[in-house]
N, C-alpha and C. Protein backbone atom coordinates (compact mmCIF):
# COMPACT_ATOMS: atom_id res chain seq x y z
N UNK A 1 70.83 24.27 28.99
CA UNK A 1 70.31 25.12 30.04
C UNK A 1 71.17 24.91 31.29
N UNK A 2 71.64 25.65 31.92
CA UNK A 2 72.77 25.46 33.00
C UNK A 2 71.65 25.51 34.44
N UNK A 3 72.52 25.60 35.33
CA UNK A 3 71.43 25.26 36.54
C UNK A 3 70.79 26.63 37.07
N UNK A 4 71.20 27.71 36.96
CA UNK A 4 70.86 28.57 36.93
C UNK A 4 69.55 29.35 36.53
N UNK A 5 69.46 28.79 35.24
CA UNK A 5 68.45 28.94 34.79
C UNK A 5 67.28 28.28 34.87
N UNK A 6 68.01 26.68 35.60
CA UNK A 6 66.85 26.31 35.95
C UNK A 6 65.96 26.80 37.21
N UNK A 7 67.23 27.12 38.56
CA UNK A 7 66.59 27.46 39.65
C UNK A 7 64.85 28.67 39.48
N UNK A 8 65.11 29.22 38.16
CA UNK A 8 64.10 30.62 38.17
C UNK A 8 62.89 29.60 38.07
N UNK A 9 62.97 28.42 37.66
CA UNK A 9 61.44 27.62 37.70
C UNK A 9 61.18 27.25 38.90
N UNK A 10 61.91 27.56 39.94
CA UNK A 10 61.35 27.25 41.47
C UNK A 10 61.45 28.17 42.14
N UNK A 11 60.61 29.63 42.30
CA UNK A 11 61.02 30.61 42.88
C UNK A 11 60.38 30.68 44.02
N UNK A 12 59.77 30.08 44.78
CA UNK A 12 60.00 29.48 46.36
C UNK A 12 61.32 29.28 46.77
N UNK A 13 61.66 27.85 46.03
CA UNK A 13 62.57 26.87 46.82
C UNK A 13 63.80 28.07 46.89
N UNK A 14 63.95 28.94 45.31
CA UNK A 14 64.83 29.43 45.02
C UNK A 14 65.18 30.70 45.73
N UNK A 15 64.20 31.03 46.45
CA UNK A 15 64.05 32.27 47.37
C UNK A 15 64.61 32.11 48.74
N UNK A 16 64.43 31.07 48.76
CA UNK A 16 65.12 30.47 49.92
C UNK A 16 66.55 29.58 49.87
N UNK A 17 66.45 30.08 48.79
CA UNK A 17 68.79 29.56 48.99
C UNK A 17 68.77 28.55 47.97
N UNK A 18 67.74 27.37 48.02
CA UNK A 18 67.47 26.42 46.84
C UNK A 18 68.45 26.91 45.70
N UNK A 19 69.24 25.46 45.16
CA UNK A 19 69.56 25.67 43.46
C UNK A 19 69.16 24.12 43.28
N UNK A 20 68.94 24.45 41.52
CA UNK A 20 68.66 22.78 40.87
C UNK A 20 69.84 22.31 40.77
N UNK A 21 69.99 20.91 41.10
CA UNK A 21 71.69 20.30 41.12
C UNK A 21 71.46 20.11 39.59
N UNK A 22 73.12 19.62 39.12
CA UNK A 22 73.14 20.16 37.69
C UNK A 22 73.08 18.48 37.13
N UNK A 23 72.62 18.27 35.95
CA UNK A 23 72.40 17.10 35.46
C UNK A 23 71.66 17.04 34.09
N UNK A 24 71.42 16.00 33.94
CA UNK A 24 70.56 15.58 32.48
C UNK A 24 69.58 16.96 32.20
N UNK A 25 68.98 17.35 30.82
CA UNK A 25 67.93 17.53 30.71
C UNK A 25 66.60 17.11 29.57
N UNK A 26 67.26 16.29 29.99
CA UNK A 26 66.27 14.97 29.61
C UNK A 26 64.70 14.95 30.05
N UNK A 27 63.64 15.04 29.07
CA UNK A 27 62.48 14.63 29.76
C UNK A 27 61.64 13.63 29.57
N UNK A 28 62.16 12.77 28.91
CA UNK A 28 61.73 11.22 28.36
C UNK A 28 62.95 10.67 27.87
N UNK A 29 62.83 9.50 28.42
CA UNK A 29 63.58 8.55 27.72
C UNK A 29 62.95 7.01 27.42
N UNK A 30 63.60 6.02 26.84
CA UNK A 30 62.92 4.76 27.16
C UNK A 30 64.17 4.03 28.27
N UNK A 31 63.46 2.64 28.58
CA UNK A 31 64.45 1.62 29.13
C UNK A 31 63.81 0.57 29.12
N UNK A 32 64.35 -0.34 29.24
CA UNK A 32 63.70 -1.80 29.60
C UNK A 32 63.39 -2.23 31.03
N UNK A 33 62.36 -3.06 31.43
CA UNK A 33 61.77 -3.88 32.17
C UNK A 33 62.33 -5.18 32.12
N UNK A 34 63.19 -5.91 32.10
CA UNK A 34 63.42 -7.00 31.72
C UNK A 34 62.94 -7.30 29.90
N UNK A 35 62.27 -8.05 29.51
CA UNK A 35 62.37 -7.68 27.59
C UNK A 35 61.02 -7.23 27.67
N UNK A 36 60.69 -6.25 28.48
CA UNK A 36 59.85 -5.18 27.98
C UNK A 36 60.33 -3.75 27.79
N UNK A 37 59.89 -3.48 26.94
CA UNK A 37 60.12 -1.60 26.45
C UNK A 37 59.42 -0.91 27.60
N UNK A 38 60.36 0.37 28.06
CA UNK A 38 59.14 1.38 28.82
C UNK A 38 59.81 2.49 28.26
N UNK A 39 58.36 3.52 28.10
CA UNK A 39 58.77 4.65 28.07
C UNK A 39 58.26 5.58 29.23
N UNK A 40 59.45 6.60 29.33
CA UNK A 40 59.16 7.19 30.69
C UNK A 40 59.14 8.82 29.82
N UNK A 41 58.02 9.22 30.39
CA UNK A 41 57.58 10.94 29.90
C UNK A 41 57.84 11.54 31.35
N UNK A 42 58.66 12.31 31.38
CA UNK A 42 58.57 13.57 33.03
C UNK A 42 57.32 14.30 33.21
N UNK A 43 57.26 15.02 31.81
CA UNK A 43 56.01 16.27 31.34
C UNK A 43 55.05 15.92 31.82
N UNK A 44 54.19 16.91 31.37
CA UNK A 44 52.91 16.76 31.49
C UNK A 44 51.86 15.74 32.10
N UNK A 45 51.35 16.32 33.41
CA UNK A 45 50.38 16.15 33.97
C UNK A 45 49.83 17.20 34.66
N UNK A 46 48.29 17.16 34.39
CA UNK A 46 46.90 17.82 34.84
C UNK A 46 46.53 18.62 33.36
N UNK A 47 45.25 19.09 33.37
CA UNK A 47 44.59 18.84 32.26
C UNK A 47 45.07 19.88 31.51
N UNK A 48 45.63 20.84 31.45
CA UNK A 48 46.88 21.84 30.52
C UNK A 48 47.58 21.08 29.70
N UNK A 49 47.93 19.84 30.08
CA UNK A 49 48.85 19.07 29.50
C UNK A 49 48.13 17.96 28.25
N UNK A 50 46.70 17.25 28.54
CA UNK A 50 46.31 16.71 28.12
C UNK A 50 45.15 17.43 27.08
N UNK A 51 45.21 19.00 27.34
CA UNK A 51 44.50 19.50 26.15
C UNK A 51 45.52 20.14 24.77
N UNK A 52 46.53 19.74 25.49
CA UNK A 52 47.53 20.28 24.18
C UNK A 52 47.65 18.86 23.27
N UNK A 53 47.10 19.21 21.90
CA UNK A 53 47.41 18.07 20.96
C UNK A 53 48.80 17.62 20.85
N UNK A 54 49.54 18.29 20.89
CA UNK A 54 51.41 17.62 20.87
C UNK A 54 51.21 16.83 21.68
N UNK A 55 50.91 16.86 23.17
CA UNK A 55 51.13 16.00 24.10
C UNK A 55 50.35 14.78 24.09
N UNK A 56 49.19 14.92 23.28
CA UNK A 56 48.08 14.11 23.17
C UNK A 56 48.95 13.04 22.58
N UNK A 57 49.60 13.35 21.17
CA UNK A 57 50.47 12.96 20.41
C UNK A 57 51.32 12.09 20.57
N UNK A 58 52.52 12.24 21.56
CA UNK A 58 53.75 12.51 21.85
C UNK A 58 53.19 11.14 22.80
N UNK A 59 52.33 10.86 23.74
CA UNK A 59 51.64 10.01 24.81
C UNK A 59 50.99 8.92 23.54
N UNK A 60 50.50 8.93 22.06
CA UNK A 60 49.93 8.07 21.72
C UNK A 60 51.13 7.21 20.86
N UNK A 61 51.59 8.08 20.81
CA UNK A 61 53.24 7.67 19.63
C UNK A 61 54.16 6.50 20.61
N UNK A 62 53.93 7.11 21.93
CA UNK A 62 54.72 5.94 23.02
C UNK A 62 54.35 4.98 23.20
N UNK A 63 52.80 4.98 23.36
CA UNK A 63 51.95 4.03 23.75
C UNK A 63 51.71 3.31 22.18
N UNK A 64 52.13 3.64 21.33
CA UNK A 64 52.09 2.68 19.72
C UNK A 64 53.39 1.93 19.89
N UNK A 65 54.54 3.03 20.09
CA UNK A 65 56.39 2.03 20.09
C UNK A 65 56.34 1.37 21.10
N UNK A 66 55.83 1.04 22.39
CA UNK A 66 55.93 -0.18 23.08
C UNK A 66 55.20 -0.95 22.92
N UNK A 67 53.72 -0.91 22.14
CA UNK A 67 53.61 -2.44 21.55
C UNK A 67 53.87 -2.42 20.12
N UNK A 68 54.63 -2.16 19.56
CA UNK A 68 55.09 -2.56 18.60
C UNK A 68 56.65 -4.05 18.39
N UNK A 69 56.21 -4.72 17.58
CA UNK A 69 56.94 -5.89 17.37
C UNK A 69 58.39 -4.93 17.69
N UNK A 70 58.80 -3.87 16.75
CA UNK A 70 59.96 -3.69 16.89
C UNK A 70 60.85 -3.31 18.34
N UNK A 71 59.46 -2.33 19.25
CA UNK A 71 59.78 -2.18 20.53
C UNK A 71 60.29 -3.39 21.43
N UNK A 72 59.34 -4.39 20.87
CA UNK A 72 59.66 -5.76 21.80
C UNK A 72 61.01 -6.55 21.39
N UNK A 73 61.16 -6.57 20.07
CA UNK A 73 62.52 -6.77 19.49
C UNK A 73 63.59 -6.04 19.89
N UNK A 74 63.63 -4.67 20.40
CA UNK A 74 64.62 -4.18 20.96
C UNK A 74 64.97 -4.25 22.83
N UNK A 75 63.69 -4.42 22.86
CA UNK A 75 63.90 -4.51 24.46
C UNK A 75 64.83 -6.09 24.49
N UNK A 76 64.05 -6.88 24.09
CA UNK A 76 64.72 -8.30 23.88
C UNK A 76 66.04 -8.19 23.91
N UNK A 77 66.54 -7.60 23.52
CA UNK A 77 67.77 -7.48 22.69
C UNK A 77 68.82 -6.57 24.22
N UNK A 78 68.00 -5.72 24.46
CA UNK A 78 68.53 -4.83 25.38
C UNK A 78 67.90 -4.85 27.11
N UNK A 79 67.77 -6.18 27.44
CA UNK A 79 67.20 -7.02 28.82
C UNK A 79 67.76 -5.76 30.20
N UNK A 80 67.26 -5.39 31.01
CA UNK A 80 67.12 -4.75 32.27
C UNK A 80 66.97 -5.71 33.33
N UNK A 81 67.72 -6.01 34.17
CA UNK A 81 67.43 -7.29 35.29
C UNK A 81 66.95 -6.35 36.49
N UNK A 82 65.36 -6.66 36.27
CA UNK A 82 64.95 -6.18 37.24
C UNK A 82 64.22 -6.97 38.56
N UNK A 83 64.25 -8.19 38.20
CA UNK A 83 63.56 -9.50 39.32
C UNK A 83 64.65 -10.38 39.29
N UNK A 84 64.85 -10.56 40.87
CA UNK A 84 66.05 -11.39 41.48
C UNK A 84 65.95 -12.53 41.89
């Protein structure tokens, strides 16, 4: 999706000269906490979001891979220095 296409999802900002700067489009990823797993979701929030079963889904599937042994085995593995 180029930026262009993104600006039409802000047709305020976009009415007014606004463009989306161009970058990732990414809307989850994971990372580590130090040897904890996180997963980060952009999507969905307010209750549109939480009546759609995918998302219901997609939020229980994350919340299973970070406590899972293997989540913690990989974070381990892949440390984030986040306390100095």
């Amino acid at each position: 999706m180029c930026s262009s296409d993104l600006d039409s999802n802000f047709p305020m900002q976009y009415s007014h000269g606004w463009h989306h700067p161009p970058g990732s489009n990414m809307t989850g990823w994971v990372k580590t906490a130090e040897n904890t797993p996180i997963v980060y979701i952009q999507h969905g929030h307010g209750p549109t979001a939480w009546e759609n079963p995918a998302f219901r889904k997609l939020m229980t599937n994350a919340i299973q891979w970070v406590h899972s042994p293997e989540a913690k085995a990989w974070a381990k593995k892949n440390p984030s220095r986040i306390f100095t």
